[in-house]
PDB file of N, CA and C in Angstrom:
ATOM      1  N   UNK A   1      23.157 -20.348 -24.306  1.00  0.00           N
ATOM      2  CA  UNK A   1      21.887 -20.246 -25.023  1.00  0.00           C
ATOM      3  C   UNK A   1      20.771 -19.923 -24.032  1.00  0.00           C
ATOM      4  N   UNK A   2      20.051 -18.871 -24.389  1.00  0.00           N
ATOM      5  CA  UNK A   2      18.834 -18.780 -23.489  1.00  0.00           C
ATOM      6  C   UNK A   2      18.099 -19.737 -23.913  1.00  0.00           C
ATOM      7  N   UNK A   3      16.945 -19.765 -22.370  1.00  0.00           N
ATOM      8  CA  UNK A   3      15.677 -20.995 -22.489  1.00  0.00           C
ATOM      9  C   UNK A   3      14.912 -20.551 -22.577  1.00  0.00           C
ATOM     10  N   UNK A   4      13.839 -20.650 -23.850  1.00  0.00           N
ATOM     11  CA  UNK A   4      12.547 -20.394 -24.317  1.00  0.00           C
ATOM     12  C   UNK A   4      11.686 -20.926 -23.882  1.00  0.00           C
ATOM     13  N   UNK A   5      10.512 -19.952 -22.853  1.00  0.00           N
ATOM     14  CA  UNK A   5       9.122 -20.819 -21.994  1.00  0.00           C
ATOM     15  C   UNK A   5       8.236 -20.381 -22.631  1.00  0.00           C
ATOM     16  N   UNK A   6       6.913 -21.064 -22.270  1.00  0.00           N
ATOM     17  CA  UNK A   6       5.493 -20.327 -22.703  1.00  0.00           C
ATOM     18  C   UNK A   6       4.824 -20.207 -21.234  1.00  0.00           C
ATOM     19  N   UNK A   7       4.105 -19.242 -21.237  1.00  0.00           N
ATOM     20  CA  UNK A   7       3.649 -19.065 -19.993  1.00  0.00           C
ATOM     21  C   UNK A   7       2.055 -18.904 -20.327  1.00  0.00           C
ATOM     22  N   UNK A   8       0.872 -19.561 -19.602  1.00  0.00           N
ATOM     23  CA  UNK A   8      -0.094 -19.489 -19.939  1.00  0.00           C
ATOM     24  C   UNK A   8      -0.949 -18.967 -18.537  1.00  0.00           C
ATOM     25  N   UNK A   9      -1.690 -18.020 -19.236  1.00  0.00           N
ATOM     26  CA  UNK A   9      -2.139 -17.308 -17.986  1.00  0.00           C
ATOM     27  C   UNK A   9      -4.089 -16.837 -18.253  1.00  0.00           C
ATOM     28  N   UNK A  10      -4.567 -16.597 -16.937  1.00  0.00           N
ATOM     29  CA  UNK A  10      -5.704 -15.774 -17.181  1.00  0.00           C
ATOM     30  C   UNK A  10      -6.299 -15.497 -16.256  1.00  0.00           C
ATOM     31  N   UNK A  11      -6.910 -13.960 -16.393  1.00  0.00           N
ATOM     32  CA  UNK A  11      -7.206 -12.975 -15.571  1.00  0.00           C
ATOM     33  C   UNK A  11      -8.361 -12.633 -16.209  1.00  0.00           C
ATOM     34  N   UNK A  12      -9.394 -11.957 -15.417  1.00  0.00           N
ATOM     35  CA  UNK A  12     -10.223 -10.837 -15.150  1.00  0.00           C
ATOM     36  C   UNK A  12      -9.870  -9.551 -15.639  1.00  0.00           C
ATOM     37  N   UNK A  13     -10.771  -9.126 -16.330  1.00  0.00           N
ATOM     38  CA  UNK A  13     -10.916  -7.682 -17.078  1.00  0.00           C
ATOM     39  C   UNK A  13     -11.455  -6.685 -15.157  1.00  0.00           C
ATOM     40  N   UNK A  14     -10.890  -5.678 -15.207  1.00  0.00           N
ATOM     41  CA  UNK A  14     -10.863  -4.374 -14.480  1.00  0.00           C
ATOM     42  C   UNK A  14     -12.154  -4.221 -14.683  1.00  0.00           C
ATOM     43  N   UNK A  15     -12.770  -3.652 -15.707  1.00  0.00           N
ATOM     44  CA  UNK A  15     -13.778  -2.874 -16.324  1.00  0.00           C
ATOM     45  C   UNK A  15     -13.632  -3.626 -17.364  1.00  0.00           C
ATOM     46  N   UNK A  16     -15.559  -3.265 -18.207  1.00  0.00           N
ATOM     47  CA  UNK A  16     -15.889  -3.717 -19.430  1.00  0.00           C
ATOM     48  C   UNK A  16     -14.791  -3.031 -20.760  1.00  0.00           C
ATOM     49  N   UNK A  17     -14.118  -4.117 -21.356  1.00  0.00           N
ATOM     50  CA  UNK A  17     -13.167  -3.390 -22.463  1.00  0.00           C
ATOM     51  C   UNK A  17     -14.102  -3.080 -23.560  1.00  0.00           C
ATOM     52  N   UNK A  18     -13.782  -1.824 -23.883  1.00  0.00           N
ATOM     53  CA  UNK A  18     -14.582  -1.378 -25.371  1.00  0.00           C
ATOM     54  C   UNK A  18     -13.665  -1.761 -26.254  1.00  0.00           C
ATOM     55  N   UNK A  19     -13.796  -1.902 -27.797  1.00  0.00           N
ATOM     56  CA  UNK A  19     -13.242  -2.524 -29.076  1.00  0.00           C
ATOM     57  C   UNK A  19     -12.078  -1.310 -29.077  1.00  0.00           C
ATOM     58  N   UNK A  20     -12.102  -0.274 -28.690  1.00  0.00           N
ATOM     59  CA  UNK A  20     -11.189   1.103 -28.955  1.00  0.00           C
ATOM     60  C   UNK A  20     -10.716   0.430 -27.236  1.00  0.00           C
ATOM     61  N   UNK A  21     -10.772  -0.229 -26.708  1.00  0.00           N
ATOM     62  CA  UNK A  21      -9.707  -0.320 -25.148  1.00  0.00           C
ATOM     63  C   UNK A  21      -8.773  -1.324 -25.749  1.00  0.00           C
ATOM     64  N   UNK A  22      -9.705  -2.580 -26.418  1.00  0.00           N
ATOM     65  CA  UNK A  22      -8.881  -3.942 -26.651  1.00  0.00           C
ATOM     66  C   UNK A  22      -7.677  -3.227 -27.599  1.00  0.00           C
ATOM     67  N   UNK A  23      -7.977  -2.644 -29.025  1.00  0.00           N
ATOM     68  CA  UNK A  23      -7.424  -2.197 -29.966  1.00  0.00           C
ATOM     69  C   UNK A  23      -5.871  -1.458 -29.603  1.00  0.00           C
ATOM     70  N   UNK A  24      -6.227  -0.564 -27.993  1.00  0.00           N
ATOM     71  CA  UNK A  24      -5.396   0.006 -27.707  1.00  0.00           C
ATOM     72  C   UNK A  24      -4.342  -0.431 -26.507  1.00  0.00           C
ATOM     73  N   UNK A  25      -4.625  -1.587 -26.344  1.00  0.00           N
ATOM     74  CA  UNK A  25      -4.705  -2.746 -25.465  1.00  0.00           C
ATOM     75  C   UNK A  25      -3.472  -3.428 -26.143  1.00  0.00           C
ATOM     76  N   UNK A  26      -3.965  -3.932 -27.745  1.00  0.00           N
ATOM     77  CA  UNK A  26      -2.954  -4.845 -28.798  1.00  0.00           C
ATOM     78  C   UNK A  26      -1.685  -4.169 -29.345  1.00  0.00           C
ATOM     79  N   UNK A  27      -2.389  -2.890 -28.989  1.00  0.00           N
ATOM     80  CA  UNK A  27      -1.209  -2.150 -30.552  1.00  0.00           C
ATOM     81  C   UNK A  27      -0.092  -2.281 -28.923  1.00  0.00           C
ATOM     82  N   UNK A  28      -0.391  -1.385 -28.163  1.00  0.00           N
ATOM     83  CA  UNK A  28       0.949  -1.481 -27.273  1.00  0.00           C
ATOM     84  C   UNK A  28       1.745  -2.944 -27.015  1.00  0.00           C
ATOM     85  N   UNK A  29       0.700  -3.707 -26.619  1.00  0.00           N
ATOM     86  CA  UNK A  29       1.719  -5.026 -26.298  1.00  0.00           C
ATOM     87  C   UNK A  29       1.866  -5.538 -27.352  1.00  0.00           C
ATOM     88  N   UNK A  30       1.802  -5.511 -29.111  1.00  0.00           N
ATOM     89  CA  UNK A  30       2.523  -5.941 -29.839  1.00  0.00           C
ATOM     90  C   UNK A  30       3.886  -5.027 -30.298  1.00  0.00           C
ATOM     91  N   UNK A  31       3.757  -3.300 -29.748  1.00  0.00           N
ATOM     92  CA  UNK A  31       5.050  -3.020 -29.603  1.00  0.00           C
ATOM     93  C   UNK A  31       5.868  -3.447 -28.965  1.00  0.00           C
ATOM     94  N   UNK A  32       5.307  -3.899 -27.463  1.00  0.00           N
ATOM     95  CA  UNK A  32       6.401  -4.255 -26.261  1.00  0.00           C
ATOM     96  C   UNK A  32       6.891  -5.461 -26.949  1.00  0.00           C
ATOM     97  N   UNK A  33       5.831  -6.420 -27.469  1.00  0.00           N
ATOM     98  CA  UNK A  33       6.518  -7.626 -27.631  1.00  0.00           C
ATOM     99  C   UNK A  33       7.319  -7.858 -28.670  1.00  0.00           C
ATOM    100  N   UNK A  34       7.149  -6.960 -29.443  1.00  0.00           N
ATOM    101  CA  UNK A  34       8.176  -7.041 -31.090  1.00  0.00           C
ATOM    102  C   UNK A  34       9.517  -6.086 -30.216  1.00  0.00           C
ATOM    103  N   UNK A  35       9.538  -5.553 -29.636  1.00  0.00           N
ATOM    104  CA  UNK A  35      10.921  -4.954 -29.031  1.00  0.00           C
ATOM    105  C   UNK A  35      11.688  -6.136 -28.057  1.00  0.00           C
ATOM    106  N   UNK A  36      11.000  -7.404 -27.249  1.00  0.00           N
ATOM    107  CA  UNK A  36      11.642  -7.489 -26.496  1.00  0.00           C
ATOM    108  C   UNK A  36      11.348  -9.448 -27.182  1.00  0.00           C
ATOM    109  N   UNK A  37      11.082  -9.820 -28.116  1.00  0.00           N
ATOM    110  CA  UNK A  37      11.179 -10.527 -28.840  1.00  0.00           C
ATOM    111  C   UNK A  37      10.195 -11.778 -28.138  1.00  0.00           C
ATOM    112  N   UNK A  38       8.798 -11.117 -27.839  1.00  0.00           N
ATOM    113  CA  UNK A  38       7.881 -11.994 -27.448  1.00  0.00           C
ATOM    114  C   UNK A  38       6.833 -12.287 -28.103  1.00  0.00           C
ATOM    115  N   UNK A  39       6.193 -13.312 -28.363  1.00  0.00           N
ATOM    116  CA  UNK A  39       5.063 -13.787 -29.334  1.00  0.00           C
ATOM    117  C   UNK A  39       4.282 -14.415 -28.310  1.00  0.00           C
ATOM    118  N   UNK A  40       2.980 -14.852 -29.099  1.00  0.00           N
ATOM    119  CA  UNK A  40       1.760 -15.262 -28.476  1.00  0.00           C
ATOM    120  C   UNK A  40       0.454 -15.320 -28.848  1.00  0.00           C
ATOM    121  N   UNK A  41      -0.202 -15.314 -27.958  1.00  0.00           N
ATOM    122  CA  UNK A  41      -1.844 -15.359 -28.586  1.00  0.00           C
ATOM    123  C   UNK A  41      -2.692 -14.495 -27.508  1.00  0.00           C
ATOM    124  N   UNK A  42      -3.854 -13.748 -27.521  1.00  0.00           N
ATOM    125  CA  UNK A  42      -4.352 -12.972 -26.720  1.00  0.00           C
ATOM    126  C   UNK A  42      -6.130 -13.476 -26.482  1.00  0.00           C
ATOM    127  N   UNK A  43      -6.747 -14.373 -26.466  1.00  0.00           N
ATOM    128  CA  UNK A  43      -7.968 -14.643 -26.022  1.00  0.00           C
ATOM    129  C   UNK A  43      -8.629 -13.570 -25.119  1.00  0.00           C
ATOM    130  N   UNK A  44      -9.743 -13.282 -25.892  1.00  0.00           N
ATOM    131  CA  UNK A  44     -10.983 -11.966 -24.873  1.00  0.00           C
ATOM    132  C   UNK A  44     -12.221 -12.423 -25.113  1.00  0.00           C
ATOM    133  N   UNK A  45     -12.999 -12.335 -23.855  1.00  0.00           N
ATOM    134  CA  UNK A  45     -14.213 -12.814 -23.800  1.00  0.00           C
ATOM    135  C   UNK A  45     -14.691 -12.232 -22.765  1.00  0.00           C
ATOM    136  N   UNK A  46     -16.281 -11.868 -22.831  1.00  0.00           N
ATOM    137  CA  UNK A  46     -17.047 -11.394 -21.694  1.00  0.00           C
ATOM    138  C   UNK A  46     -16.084 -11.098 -20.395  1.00  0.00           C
ATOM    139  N   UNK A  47     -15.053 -10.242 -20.132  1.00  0.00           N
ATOM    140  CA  UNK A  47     -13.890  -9.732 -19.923  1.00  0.00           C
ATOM    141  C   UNK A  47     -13.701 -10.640 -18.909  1.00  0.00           C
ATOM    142  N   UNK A  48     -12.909 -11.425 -19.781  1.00  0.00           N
ATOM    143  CA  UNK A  48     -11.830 -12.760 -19.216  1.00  0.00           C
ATOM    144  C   UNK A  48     -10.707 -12.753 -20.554  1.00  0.00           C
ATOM    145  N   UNK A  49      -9.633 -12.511 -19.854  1.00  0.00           N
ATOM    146  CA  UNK A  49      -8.239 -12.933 -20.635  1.00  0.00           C
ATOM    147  C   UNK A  49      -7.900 -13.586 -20.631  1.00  0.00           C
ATOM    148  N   UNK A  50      -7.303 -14.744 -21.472  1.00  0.00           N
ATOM    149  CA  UNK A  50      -6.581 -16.001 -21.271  1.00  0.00           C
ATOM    150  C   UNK A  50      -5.780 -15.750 -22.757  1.00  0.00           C
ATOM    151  N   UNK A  51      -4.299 -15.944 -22.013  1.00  0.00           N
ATOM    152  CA  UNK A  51      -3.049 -15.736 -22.859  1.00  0.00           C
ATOM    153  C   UNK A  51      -2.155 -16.461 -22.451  1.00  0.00           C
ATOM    154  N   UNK A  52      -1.495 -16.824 -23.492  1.00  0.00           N
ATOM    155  CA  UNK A  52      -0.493 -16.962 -23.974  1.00  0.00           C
ATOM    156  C   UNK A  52       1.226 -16.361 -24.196  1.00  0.00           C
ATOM    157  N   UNK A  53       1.925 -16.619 -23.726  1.00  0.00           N
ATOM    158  CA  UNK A  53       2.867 -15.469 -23.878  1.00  0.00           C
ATOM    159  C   UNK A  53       4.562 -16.340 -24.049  1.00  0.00           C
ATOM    160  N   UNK A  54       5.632 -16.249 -25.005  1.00  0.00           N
ATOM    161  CA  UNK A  54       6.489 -17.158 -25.772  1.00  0.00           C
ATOM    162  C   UNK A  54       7.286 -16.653 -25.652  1.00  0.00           C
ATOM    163  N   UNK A  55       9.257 -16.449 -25.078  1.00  0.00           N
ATOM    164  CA  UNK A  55       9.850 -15.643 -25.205  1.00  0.00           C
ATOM    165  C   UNK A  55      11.546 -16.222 -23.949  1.00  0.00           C
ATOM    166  N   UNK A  56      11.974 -15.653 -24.120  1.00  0.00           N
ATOM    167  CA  UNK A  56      13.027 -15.861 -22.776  1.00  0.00           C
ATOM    168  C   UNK A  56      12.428 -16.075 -22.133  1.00  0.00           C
ATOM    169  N   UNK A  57      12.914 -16.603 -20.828  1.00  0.00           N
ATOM    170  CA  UNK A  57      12.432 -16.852 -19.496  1.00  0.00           C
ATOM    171  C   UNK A  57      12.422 -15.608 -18.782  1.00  0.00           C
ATOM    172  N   UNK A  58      13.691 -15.047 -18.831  1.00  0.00           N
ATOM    173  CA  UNK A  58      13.389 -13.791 -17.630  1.00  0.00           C
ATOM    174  C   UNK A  58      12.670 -12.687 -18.330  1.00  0.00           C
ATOM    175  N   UNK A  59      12.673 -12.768 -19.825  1.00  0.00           N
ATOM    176  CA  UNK A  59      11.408 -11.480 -20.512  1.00  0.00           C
ATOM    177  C   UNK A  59      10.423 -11.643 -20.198  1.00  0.00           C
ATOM    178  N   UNK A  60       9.813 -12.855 -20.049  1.00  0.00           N
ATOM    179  CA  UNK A  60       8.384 -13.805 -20.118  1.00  0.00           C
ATOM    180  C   UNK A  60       7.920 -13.280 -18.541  1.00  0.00           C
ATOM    181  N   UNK A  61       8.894 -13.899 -17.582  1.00  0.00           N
ATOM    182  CA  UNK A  61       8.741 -13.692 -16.197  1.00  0.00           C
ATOM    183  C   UNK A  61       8.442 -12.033 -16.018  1.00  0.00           C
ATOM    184  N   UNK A  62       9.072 -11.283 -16.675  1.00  0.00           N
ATOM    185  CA  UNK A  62       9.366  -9.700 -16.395  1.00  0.00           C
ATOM    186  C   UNK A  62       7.603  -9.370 -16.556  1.00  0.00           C
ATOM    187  N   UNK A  63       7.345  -9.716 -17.527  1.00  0.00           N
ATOM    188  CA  UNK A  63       6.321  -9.399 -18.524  1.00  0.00           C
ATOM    189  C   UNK A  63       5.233  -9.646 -18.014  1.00  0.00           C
ATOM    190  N   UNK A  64       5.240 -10.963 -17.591  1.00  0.00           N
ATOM    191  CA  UNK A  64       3.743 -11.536 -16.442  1.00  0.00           C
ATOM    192  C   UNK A  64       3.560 -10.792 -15.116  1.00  0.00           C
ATOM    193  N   UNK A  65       4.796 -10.592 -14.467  1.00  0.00           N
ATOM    194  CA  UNK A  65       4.893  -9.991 -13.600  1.00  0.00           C
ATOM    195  C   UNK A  65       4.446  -8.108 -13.529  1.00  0.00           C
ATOM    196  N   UNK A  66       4.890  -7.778 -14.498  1.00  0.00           N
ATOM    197  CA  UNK A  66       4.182  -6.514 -14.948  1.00  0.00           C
ATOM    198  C   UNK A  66       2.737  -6.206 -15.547  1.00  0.00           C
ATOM    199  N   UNK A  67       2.066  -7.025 -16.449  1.00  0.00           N
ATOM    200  CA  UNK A  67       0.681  -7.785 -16.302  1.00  0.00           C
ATOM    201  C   UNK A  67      -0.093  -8.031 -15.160  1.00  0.00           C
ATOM    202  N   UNK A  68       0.594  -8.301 -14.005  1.00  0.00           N
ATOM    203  CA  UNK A  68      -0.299  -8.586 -12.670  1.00  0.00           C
ATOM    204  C   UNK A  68      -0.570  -7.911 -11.932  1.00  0.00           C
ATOM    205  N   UNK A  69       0.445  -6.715 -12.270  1.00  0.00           N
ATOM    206  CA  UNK A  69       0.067  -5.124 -11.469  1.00  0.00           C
ATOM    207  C   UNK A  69      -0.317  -4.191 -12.309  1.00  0.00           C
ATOM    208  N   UNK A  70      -0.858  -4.638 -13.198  1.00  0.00           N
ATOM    209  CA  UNK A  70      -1.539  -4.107 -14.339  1.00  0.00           C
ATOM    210  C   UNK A  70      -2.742  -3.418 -13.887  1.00  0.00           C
ATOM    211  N   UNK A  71      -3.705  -2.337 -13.611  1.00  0.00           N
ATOM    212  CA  UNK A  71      -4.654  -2.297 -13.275  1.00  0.00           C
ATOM    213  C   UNK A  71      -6.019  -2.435 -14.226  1.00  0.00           C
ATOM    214  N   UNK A  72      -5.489  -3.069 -15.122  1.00  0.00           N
ATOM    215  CA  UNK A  72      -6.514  -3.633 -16.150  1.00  0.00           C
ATOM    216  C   UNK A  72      -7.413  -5.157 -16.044  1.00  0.00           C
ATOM    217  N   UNK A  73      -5.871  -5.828 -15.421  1.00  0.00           N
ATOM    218  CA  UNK A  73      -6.098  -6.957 -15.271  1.00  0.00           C
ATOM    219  C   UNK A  73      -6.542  -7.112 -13.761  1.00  0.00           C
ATOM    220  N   UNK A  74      -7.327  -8.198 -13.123  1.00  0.00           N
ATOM    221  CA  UNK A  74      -7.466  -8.111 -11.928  1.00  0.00           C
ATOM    222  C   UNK A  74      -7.007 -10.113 -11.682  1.00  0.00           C
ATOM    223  N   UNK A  75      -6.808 -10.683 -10.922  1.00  0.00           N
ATOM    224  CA  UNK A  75      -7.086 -12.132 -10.453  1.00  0.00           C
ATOM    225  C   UNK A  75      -6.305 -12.715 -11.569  1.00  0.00           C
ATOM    226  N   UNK A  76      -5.354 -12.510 -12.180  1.00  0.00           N
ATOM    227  CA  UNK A  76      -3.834 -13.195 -12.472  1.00  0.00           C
ATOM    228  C   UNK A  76      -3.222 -14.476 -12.288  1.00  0.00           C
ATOM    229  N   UNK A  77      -3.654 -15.582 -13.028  1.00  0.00           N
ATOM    230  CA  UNK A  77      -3.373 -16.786 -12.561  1.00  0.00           C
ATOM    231  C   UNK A  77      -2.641 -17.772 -13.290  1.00  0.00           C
ATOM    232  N   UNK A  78      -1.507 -18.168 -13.011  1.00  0.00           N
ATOM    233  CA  UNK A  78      -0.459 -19.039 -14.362  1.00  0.00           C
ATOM    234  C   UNK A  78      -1.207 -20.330 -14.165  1.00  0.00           C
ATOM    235  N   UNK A  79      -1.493 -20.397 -15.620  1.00  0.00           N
ATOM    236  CA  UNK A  79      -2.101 -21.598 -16.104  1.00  0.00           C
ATOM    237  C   UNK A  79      -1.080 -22.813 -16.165  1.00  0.00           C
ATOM    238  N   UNK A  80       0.153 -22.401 -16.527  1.00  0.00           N
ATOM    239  CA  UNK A  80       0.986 -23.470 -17.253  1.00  0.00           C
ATOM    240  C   UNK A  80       1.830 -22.419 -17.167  1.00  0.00           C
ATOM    241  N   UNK A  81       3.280 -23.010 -17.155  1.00  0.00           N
ATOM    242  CA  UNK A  81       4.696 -22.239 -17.424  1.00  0.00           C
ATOM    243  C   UNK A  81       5.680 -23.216 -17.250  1.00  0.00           C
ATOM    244  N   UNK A  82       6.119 -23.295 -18.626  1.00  0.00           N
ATOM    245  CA  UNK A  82       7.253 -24.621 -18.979  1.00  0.00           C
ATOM    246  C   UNK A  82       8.194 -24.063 -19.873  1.00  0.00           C
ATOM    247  N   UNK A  83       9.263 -25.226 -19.919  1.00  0.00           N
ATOM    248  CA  UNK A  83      10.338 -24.759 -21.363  1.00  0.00           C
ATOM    249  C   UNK A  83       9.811 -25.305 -22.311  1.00  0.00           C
ATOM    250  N   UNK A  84      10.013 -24.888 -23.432  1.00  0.00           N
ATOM    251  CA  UNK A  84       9.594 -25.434 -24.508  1.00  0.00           C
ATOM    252  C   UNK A  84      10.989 -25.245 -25.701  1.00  0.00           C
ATOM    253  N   UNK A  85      10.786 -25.985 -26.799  1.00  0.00           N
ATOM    254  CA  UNK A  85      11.980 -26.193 -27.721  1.00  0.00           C
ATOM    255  C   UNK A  85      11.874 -25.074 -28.742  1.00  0.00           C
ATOM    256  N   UNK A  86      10.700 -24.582 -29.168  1.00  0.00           N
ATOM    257  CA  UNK A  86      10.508 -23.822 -30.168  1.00  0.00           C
ATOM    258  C   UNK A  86       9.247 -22.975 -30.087  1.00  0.00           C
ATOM    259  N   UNK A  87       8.716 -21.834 -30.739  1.00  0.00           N
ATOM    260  CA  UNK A  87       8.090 -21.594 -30.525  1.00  0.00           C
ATOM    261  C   UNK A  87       6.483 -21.870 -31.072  1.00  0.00           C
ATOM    262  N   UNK A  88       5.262 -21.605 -31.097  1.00  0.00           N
ATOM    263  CA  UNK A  88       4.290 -22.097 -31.350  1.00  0.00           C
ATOM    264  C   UNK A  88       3.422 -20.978 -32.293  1.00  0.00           C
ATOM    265  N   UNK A  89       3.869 -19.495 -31.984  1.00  0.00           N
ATOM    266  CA  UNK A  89       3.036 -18.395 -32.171  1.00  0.00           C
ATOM    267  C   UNK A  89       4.413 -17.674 -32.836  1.00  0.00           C
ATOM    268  N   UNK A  90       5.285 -18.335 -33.635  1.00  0.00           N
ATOM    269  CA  UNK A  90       6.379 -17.202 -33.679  1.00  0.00           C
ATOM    270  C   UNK A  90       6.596 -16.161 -34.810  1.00  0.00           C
ATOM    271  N   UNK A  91       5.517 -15.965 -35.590  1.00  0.00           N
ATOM    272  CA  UNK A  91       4.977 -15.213 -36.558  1.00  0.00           C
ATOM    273  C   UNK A  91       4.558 -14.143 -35.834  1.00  0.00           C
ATOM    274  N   UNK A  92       3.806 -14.786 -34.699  1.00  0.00           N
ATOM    275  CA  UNK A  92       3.114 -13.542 -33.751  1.00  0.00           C
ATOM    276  C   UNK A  92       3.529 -12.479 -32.932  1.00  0.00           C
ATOM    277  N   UNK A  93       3.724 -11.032 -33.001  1.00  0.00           N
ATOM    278  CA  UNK A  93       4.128 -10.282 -31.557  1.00  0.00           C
ATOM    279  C   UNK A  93       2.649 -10.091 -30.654  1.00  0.00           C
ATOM    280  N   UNK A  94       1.632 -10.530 -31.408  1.00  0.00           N
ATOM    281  CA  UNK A  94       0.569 -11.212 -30.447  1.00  0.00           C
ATOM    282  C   UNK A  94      -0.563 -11.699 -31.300  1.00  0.00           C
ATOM    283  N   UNK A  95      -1.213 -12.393 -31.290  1.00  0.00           N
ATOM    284  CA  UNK A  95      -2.225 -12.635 -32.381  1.00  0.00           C
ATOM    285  C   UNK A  95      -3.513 -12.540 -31.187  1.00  0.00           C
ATOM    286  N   UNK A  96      -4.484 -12.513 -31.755  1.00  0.00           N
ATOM    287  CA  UNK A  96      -6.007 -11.750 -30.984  1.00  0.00           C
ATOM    288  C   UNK A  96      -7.310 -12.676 -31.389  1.00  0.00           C
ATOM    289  N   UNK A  97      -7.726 -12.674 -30.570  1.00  0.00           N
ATOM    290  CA  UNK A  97      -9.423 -13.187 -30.926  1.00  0.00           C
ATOM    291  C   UNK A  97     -10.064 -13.024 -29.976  1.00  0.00           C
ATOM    292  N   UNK A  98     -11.610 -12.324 -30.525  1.00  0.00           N
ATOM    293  CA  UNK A  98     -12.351 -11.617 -29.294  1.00  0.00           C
ATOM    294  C   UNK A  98     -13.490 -13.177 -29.435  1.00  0.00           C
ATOM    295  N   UNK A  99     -13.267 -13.970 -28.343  1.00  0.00           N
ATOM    296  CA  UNK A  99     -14.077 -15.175 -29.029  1.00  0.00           C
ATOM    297  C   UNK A  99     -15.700 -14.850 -28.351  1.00  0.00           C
ATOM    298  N   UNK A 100     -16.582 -15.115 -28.342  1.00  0.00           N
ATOM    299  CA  UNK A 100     -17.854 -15.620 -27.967  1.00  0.00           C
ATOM    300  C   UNK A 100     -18.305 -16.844 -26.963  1.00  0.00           C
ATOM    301  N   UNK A 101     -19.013 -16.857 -26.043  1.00  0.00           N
ATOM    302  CA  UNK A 101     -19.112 -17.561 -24.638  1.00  0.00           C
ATOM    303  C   UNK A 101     -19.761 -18.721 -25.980  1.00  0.00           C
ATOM    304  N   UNK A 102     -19.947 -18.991 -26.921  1.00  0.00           N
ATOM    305  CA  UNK A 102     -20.568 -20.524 -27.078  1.00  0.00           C
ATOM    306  C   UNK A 102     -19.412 -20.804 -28.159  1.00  0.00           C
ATOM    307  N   UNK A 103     -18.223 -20.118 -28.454  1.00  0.00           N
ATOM    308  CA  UNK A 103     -16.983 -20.705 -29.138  1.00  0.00           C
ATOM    309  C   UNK A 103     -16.385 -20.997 -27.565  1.00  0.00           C
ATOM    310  N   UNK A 104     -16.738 -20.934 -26.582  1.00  0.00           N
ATOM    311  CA  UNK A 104     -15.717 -20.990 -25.671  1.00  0.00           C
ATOM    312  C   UNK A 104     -16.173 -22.486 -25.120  1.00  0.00           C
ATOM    313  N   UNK A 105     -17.277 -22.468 -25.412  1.00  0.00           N
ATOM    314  CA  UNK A 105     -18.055 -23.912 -24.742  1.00  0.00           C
ATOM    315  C   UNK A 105     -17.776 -24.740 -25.548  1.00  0.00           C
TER     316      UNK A 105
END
């Protein structure tokens, strides 16, 4: 049986994302992640990412690791990365929210 982790991460935006960057941003990594059977959550703010990411271990690992040489992302930092029993987001191949600096406070 594979082991299912969540990996929690967050990085620095490259450049200011426009609504047509984020948009084009989601649609791809909810292809990648519906192909390689990963779910999650995607937090954006005054370009700071903080995510979420649910899946095998070595997809999860593959995935972060490809994220960090991302040139979108800059300063890449695992928040948390554990096993977990089930998943939390598993409806999701990513779910999104562009939140606001006083939802964040």
């Amino acid at each position: 049986m594979t082991q299912l982790i969540h990996l929690i991460y967050s990085s620095a935006a490259a450049y200011k994302f426009s609504e047509d960057d984020l948009i084009d941003l989601l649609t791809k990594a909810r292809q990648y992640n519906g192909n390689t059977d990963v779910t999650g959550m995607l937090l954006y703010t005054e370009g700071s990412f903080f995510q979420i990411l649910e899946g095998e271990e070595s997809v999860v690992d593959a995935l972060f690791a490809k994220i960090s040489k991302d040139k979108r992302h800059t300063k890449a930092v695992t928040i948390m990365r554990k096993t977990i029993p089930n998943r939390s987001f598993g409806e999701w191949t990513m779910g999104y929210a562009n939140v606001t600096s006083e939802e964040v406070e």
